[in-house]
C-alpha atoms as a PDB file:
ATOM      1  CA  UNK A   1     111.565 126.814-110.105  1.00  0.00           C
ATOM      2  CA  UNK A   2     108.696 126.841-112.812  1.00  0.00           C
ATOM      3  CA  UNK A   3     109.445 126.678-116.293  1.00  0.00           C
ATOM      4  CA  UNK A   4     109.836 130.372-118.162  1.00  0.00           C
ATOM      5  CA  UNK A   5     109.049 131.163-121.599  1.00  0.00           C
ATOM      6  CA  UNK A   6     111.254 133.506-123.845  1.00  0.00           C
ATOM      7  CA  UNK A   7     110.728 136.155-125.863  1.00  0.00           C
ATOM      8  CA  UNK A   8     110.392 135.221-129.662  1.00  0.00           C
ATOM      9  CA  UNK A   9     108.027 138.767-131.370  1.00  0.00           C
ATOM     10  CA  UNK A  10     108.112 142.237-129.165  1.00  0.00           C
ATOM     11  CA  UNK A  11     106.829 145.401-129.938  1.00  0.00           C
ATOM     12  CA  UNK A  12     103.062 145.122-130.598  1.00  0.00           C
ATOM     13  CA  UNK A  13      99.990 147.075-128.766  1.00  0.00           C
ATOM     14  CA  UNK A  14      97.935 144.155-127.332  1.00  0.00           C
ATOM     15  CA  UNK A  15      98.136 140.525-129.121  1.00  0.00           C
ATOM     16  CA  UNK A  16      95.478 137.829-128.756  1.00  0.00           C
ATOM     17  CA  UNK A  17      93.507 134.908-130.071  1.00  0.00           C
ATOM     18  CA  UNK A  18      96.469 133.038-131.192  1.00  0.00           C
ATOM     19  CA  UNK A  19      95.302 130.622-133.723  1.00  0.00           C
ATOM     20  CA  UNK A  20      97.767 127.762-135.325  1.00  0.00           C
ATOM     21  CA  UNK A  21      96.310 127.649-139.157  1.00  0.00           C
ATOM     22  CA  UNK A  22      97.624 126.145-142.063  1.00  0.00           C
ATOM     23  CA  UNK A  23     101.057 125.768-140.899  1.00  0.00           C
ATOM     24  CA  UNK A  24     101.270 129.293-139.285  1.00  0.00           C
ATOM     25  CA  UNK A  25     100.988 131.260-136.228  1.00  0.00           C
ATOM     26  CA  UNK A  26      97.405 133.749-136.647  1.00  0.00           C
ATOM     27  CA  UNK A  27      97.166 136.405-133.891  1.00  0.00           C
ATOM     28  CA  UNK A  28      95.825 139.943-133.366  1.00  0.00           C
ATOM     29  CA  UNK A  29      96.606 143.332-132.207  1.00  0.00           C
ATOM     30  CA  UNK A  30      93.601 144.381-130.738  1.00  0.00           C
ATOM     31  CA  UNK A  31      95.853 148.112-129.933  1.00  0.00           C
ATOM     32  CA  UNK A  32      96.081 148.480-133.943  1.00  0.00           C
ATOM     33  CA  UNK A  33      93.078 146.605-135.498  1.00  0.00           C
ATOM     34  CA  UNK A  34      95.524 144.033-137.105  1.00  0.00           C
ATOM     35  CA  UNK A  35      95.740 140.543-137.998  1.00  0.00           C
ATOM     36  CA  UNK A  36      98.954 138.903-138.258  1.00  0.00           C
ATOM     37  CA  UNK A  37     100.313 135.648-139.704  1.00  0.00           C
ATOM     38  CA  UNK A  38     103.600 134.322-138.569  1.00  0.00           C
ATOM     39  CA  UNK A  39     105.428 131.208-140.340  1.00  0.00           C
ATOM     40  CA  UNK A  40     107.566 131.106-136.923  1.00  0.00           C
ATOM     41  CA  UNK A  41     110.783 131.394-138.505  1.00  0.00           C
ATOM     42  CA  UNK A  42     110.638 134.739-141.218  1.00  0.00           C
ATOM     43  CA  UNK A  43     109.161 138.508-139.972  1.00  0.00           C
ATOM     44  CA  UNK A  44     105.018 138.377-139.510  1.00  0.00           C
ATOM     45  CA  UNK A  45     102.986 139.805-142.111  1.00  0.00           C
ATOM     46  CA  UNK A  46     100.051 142.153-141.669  1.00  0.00           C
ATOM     47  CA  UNK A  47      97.283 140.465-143.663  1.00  0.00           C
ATOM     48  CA  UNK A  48      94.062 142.335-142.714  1.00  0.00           C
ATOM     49  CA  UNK A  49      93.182 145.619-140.855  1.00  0.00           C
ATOM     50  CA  UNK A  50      89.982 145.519-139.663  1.00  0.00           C
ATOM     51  CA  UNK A  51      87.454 148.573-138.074  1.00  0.00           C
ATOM     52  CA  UNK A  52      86.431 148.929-134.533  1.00  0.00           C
ATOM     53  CA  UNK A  53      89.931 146.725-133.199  1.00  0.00           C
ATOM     54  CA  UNK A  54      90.281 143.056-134.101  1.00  0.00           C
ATOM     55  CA  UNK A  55      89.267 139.980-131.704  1.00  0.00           C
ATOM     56  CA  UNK A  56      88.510 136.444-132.297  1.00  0.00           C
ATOM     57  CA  UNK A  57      89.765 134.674-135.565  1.00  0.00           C
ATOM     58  CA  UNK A  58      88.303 131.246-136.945  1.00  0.00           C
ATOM     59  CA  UNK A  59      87.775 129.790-140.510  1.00  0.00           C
ATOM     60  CA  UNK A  60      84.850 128.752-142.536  1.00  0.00           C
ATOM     61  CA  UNK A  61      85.558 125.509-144.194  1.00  0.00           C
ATOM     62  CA  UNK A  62      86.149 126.968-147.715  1.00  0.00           C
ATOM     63  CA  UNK A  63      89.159 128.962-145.969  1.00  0.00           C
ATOM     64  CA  UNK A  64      87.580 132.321-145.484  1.00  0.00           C
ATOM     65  CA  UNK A  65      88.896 134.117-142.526  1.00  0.00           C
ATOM     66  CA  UNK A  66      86.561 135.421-140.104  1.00  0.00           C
ATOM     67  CA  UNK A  67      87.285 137.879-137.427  1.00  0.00           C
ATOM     68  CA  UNK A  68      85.506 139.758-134.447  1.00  0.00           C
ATOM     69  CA  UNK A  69      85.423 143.649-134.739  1.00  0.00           C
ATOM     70  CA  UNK A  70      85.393 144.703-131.065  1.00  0.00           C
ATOM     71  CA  UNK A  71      84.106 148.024-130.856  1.00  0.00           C
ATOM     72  CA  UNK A  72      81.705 147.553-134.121  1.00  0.00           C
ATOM     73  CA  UNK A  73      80.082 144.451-132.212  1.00  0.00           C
ATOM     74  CA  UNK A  74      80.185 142.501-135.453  1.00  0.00           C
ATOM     75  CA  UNK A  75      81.549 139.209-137.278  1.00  0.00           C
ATOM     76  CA  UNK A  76      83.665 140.069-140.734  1.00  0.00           C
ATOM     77  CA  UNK A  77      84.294 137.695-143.254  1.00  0.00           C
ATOM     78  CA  UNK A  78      87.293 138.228-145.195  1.00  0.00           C
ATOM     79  CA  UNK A  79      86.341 137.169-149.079  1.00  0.00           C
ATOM     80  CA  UNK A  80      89.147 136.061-151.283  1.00  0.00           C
ATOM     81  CA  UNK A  81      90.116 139.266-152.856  1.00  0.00           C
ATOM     82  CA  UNK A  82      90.963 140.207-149.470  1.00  0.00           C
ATOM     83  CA  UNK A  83      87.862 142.140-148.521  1.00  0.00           C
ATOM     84  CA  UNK A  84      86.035 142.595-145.560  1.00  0.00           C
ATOM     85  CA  UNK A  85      82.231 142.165-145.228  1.00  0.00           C
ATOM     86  CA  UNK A  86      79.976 141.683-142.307  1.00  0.00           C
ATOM     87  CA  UNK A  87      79.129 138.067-141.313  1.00  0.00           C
ATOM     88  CA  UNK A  88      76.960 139.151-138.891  1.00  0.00           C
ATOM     89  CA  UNK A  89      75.944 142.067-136.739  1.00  0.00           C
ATOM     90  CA  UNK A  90      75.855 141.655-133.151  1.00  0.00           C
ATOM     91  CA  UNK A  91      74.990 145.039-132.244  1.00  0.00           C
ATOM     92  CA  UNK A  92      71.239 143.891-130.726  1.00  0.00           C
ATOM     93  CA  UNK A  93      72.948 141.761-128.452  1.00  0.00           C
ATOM     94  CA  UNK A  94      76.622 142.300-127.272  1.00  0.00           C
ATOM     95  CA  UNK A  95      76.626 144.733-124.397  1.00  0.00           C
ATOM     96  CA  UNK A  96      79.870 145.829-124.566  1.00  0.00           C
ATOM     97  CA  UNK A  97      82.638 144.658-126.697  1.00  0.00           C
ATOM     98  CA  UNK A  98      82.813 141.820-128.568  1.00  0.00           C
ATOM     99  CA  UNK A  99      85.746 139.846-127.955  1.00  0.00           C
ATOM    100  CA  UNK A 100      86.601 135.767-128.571  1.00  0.00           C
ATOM    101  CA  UNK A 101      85.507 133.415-130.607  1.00  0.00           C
ATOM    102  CA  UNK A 102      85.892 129.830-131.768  1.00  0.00           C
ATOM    103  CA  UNK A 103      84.654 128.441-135.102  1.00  0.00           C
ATOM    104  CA  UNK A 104      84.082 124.560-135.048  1.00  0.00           C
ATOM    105  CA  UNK A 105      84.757 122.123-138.643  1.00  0.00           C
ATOM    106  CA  UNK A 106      81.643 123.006-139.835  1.00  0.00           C
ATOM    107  CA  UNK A 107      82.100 127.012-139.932  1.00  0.00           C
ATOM    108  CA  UNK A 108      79.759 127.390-136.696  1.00  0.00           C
ATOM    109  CA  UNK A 109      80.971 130.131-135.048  1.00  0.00           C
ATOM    110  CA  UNK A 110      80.412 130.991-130.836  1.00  0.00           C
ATOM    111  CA  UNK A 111      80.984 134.232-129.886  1.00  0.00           C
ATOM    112  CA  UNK A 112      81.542 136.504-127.004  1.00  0.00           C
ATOM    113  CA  UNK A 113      81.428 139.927-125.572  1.00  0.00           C
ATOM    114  CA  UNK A 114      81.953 141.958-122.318  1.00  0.00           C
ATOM    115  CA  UNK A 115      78.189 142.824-121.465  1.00  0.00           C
ATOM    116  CA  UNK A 116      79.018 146.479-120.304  1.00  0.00           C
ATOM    117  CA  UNK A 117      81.859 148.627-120.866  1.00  0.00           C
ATOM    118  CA  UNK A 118      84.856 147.296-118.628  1.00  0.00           C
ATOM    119  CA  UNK A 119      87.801 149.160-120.019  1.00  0.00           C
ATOM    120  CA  UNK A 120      85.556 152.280-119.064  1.00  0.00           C
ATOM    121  CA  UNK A 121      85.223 150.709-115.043  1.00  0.00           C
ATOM    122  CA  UNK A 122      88.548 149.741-113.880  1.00  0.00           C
ATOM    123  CA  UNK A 123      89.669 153.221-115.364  1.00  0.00           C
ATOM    124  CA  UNK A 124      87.658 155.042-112.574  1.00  0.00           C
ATOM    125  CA  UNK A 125      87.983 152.433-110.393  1.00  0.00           C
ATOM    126  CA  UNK A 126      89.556 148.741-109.061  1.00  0.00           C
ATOM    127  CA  UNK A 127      88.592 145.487-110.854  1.00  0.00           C
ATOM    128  CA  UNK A 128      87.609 144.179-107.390  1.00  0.00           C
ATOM    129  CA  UNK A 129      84.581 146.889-107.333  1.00  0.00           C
ATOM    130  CA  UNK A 130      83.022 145.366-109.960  1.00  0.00           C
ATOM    131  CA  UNK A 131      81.964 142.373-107.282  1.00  0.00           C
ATOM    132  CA  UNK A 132      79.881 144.609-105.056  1.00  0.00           C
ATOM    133  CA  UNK A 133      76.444 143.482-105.114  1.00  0.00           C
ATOM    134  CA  UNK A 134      75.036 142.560-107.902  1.00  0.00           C
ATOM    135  CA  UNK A 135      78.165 141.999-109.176  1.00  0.00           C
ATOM    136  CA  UNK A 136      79.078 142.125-112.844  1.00  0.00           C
ATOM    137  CA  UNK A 137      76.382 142.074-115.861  1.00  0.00           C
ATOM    138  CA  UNK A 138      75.673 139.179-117.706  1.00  0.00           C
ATOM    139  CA  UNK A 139      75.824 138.883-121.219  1.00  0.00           C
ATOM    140  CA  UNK A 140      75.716 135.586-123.656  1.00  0.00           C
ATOM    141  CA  UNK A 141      77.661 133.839-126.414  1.00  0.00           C
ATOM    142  CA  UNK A 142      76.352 133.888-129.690  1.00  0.00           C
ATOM    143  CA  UNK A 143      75.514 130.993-131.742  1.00  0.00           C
ATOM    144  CA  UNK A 144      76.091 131.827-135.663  1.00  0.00           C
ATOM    145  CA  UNK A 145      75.751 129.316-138.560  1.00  0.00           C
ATOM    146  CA  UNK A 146      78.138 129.255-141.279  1.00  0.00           C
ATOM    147  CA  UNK A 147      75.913 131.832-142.993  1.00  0.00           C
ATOM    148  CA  UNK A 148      76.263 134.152-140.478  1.00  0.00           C
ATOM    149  CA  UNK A 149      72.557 133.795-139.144  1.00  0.00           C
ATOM    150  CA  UNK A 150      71.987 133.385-135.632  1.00  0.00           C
ATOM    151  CA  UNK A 151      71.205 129.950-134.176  1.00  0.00           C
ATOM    152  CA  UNK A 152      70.465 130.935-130.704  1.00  0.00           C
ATOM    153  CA  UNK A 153      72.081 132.765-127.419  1.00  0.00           C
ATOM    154  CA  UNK A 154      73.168 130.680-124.694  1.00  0.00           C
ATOM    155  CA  UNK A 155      72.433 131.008-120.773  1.00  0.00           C
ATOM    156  CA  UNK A 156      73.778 134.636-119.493  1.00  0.00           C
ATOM    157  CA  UNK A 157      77.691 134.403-118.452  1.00  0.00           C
ATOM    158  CA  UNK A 158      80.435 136.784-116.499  1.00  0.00           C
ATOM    159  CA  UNK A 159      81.913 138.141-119.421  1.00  0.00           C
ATOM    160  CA  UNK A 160      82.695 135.064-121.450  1.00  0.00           C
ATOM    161  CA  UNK A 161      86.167 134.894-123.271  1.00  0.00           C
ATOM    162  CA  UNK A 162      88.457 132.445-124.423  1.00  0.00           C
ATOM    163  CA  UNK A 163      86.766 129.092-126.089  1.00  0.00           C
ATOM    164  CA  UNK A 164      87.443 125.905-127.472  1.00  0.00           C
ATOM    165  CA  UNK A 165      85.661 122.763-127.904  1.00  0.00           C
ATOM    166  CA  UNK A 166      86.755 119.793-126.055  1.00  0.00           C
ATOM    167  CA  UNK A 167      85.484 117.418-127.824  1.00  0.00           C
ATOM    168  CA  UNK A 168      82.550 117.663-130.052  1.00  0.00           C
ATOM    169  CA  UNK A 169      79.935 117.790-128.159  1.00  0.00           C
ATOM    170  CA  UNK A 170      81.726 119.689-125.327  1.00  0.00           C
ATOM    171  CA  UNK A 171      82.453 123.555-125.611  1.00  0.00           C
ATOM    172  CA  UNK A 172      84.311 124.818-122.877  1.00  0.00           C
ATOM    173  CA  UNK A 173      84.464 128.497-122.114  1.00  0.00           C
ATOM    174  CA  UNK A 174      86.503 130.951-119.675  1.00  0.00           C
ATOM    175  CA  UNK A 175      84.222 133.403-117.723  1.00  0.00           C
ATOM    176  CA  UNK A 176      86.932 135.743-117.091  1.00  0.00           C
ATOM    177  CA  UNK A 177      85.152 138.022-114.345  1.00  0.00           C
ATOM    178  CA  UNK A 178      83.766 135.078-112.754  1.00  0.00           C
ATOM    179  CA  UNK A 179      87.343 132.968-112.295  1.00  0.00           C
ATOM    180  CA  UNK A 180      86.199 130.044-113.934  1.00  0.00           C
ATOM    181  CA  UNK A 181      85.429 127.408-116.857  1.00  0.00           C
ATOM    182  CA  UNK A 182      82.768 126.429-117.900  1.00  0.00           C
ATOM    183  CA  UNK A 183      81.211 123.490-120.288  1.00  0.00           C
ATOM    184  CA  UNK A 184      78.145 123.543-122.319  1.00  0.00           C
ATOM    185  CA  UNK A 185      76.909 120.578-124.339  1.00  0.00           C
ATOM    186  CA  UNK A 186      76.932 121.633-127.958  1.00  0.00           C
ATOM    187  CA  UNK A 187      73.521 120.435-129.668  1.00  0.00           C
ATOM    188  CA  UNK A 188      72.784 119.020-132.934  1.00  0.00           C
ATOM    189  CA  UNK A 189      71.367 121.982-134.617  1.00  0.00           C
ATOM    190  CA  UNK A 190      74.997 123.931-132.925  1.00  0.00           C
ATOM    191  CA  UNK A 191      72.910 125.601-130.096  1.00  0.00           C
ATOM    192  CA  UNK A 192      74.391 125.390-126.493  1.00  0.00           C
ATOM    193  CA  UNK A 193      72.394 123.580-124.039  1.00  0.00           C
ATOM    194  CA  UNK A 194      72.541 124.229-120.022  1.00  0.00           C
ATOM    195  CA  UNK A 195      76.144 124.863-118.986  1.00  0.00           C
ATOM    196  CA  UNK A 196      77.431 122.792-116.070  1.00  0.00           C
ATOM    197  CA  UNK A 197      80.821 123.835-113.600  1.00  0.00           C
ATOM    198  CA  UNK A 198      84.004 122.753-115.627  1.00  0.00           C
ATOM    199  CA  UNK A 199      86.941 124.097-113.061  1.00  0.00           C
ATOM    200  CA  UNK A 200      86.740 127.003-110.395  1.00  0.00           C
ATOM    201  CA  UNK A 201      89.857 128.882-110.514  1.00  0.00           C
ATOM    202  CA  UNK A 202      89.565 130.814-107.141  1.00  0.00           C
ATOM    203  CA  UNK A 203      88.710 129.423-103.007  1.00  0.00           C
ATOM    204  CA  UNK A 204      84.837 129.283-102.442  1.00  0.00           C
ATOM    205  CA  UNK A 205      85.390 131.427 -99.495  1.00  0.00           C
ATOM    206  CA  UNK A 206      86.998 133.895-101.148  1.00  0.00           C
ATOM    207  CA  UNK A 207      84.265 133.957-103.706  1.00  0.00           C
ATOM    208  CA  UNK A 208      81.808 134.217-101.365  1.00  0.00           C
ATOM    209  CA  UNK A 209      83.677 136.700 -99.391  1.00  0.00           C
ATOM    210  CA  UNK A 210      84.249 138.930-102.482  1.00  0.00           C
ATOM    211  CA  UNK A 211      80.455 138.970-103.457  1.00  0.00           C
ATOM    212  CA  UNK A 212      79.229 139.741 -99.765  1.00  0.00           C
ATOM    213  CA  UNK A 213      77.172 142.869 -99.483  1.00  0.00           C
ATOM    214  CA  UNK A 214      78.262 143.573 -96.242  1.00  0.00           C
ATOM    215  CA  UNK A 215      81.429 144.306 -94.580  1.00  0.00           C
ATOM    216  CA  UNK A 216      83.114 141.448 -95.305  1.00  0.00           C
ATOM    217  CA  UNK A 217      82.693 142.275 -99.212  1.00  0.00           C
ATOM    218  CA  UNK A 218      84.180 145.521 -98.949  1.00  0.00           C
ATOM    219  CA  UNK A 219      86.892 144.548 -96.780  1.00  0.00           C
ATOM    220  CA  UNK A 220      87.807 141.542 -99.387  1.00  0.00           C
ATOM    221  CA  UNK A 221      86.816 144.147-102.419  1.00  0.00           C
ATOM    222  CA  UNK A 222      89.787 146.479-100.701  1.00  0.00           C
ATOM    223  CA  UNK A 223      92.794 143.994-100.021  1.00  0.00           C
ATOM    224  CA  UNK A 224      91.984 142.258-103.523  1.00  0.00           C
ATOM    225  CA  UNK A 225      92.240 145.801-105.168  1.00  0.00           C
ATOM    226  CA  UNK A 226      96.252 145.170-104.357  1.00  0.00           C
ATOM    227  CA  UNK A 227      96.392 142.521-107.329  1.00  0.00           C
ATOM    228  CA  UNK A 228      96.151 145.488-109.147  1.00  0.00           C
ATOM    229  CA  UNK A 229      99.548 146.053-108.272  1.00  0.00           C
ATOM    230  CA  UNK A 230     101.631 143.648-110.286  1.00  0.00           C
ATOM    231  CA  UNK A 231     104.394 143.403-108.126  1.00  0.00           C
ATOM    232  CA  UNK A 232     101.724 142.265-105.643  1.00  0.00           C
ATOM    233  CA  UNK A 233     100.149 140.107-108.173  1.00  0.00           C
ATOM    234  CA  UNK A 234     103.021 138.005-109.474  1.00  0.00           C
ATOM    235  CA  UNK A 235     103.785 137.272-105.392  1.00  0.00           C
ATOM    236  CA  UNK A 236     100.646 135.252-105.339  1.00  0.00           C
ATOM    237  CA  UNK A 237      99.268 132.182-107.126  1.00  0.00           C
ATOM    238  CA  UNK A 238      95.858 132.773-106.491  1.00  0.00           C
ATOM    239  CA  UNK A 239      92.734 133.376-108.121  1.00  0.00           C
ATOM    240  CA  UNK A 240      93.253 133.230-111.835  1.00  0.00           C
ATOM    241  CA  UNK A 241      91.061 135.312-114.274  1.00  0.00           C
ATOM    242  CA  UNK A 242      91.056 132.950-117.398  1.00  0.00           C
ATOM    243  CA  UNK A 243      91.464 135.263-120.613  1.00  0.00           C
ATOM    244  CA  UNK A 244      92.443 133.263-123.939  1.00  0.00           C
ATOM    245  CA  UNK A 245      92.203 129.009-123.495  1.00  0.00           C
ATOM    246  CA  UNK A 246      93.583 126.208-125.552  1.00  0.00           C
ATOM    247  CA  UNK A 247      93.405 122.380-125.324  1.00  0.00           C
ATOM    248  CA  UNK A 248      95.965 120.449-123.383  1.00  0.00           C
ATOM    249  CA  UNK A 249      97.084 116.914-123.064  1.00  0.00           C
ATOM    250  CA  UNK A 250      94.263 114.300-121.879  1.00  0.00           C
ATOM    251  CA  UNK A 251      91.570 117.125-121.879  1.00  0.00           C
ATOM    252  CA  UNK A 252      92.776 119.519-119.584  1.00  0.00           C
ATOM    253  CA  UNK A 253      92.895 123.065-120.830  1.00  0.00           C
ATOM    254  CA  UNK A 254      96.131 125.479-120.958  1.00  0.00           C
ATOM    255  CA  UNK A 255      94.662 128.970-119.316  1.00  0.00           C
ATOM    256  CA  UNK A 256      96.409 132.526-119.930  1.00  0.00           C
ATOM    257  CA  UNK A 257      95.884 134.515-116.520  1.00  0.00           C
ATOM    258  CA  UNK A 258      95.046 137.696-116.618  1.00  0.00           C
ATOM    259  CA  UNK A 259      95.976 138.600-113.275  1.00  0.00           C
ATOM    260  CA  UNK A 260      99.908 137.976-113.844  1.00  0.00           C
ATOM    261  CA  UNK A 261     102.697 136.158-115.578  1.00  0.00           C
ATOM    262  CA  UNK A 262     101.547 132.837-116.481  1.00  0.00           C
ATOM    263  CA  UNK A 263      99.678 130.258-118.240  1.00  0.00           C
ATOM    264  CA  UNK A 264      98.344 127.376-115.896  1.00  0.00           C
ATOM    265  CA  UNK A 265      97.343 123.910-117.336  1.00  0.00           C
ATOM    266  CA  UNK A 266      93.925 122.898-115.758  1.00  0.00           C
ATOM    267  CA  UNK A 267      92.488 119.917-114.984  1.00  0.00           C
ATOM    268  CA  UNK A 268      88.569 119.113-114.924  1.00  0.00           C
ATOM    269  CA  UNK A 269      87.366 120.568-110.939  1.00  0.00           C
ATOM    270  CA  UNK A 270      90.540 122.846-111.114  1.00  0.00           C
ATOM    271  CA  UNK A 271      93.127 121.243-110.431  1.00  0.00           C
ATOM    272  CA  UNK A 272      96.332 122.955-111.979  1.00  0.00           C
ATOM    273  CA  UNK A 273      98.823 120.260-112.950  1.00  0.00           C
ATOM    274  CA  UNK A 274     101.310 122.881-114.799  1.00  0.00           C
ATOM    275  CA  UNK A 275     102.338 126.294-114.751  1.00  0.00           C
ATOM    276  CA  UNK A 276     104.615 128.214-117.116  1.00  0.00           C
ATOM    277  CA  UNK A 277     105.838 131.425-116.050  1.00  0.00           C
ATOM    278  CA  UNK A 278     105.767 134.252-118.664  1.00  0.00           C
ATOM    279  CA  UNK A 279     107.633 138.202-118.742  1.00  0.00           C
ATOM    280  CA  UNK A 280     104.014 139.797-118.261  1.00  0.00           C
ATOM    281  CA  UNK A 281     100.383 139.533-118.045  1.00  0.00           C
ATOM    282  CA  UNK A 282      98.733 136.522-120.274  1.00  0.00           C
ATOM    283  CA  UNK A 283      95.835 136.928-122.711  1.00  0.00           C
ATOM    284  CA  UNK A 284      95.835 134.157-124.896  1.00  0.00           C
ATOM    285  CA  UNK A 285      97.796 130.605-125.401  1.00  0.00           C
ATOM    286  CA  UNK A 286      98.203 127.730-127.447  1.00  0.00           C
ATOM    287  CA  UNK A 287     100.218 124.490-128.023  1.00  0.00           C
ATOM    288  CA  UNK A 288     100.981 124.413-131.499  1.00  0.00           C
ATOM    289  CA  UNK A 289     104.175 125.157-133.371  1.00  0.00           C
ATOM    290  CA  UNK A 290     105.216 122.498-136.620  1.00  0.00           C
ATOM    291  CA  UNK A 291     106.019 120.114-134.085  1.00  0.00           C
ATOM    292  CA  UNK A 292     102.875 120.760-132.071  1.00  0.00           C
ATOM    293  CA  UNK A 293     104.826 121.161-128.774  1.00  0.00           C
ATOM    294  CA  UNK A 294     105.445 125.048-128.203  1.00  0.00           C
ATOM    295  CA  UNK A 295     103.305 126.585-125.723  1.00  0.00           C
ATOM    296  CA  UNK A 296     103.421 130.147-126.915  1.00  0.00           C
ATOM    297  CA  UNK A 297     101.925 133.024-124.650  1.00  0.00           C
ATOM    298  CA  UNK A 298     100.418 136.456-126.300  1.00  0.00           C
ATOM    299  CA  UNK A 299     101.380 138.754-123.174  1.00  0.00           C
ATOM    300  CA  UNK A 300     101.316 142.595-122.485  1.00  0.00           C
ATOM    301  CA  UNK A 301     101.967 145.506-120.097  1.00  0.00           C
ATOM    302  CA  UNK A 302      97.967 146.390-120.462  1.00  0.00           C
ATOM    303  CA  UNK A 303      95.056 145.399-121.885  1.00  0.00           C
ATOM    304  CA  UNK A 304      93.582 149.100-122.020  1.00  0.00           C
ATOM    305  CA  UNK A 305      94.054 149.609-125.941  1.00  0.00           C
ATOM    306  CA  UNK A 306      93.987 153.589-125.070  1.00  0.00           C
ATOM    307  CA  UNK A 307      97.420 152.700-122.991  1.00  0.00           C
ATOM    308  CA  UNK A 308      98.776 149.593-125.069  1.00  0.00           C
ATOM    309  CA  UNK A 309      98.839 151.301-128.679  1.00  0.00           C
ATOM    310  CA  UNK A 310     101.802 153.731-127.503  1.00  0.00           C
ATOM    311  CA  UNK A 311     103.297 151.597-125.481  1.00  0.00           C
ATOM    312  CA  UNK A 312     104.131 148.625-127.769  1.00  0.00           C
ATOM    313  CA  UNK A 313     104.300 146.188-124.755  1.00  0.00           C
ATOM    314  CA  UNK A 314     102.374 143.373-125.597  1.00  0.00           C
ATOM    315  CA  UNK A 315     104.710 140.298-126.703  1.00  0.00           C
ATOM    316  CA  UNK A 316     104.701 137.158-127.966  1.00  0.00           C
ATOM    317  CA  UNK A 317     107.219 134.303-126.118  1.00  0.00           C
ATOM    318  CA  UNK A 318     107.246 130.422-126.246  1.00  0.00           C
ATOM    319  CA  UNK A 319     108.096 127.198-124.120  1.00  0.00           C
ATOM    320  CA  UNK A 320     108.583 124.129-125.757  1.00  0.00           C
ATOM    321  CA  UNK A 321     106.457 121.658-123.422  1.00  0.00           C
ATOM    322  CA  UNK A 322     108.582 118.147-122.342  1.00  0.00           C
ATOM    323  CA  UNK A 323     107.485 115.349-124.636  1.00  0.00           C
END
């Protein structure tokens, strides 16, 4: 039987980017456009409400907050009287949503963003269409200097999403769409050099059979339409869409899977050495907690905001990890 996590906060629209910062749970509800900070044992607090949906969080080194606003494809940096002004615009280069980011110890932020309008797909169609030939658009992360000005784009990625650096010359980033992670050597100057293969997370063949442009493609484009289905989904272990990631033990990287109920622990090539069942869907994950053993999950019924914010589905639950 694999491990479960419980329930611990209920009742939001869609939470992600849980961040563990000064001694307290950070996450958002992308549903709502709201940042919350919980202290793991009192009620979360609401401390910022930001336009266009919140997404990534990070902090410059003088403790300013900043945070992604999805839909206005920008960076805002929350001052100290608790205002909101744009870090930087991203509205030249995201083409679709701007979603995760990761800020490093010197306030360098790397951001990401859809590259086309996916909520707006898999609502007229399955996910598994968007691998007909030539597949899904490209987009890159965003380089950003503490100021806010941009340092440089890296290569073009299948919608890039959950980040983290691995060590510090090492950022490692989930391409969501493309069932992978991937590494890119961070340079001096905090531009991203060629990225290399960190860990596949789905069979070559079945890659290669879900990108044909013949008849094998839209067979495997048909049958893989059925992990729609989440009863269908949670009945199979494979592939896994990597959403949110966070570091594990002996670099290996803790991935929420998009495609069902769990958070896998991943070692370099793909090998998963862990998996932790969860109540729903996973978008984000982290090992933190004040003992710095709690895997907690940010999970939900949907990620479609237009569906989530009635719903109040999304949940937060926990696993504390065996020392």
């Amino acid at each position: 039987m694999r491990p479960r996590a419980t329930v611990v906060l209920d009742g939001y629209g869609v939470l992600e980017s849980l961040r563990w910062h000064d001694g307290a749970l950070w996450f958002c509800d992308l549903a709502h456009g709201t940042v919350h900070r919980w202290d793991t044992r009192e009620e979360p607090e609401t401390v910022a409400e930001v336009p266009g949906r919140a997404g990534g969080l990070g902090w410059l080194p003088d403790g300013r907050m900043l945070v992604v606003s999805m839909d206005g494809r920008c960076v805002y940096r929350r001052d100290p009287d608790g205002s909101l002004v744009v870090h930087a615009d991203l509205k030249d280069i995201a083409g679709g949503p701007v979603n995760d980011m990761f800020v490093d110890r010197r306030g360098r932020a790397y951001v990401g963003n859809f590259g086309f309008d996916y909520h707006g797909f898999v609502r007229r169609q399955p996910n598994s269409m968007l691998y007909a030939p030539p597949g899904p658009p490209r987009t890159p992360l965003v380089c950003l200097s503490p100021e806010g000005e941009l340092l440089g784009l890296s290569e073009p990625l299948v919608f890039p999403n959950g980040l983290f650096l691995l060590d510090d010359a090492t950022l490692l980033v989930a391409e969501t769409l493309a069932m992978r992670l991937t590494a890119f050597p961070v340079l001096p100057d905090g531009r991203l050099g060629p990225p290399r293969p960190w860990a596949p997370l789905i069979p070559s063949a079945l890659w290669t059979s879900l990108n044909h442009p013949g008849l094998l493609g839209r067979i495997t484009r048909r049958v893989s339409a059925l992990l729609d289905h989440q009863a269908i989904a949670e009945r199979s272990t494979s592939p896994i869409a990597p959403d949110g990631i966070a570091p594990g033990r002996d670099g290996t990287a803790w991935v929420a899977n998009a495609l069902r109920g769990e958070c896998v622990r991943v070692g370099p090539g793909g090998a998963i050495l862990d998996r932790v069942s969860t109540s729903r869907r996973a978008l984000s994950c982290l090992v933190a907690g004040p003992d710095s053993n709690t895997l907690y999950a940010a999970t939900t019924l949907t990620d479609d905001p237009e569906r989530a914010a009635p719903l109040g589905g999304s949940r937060l639950e926990a696993y504390v990890l065996p020392s």
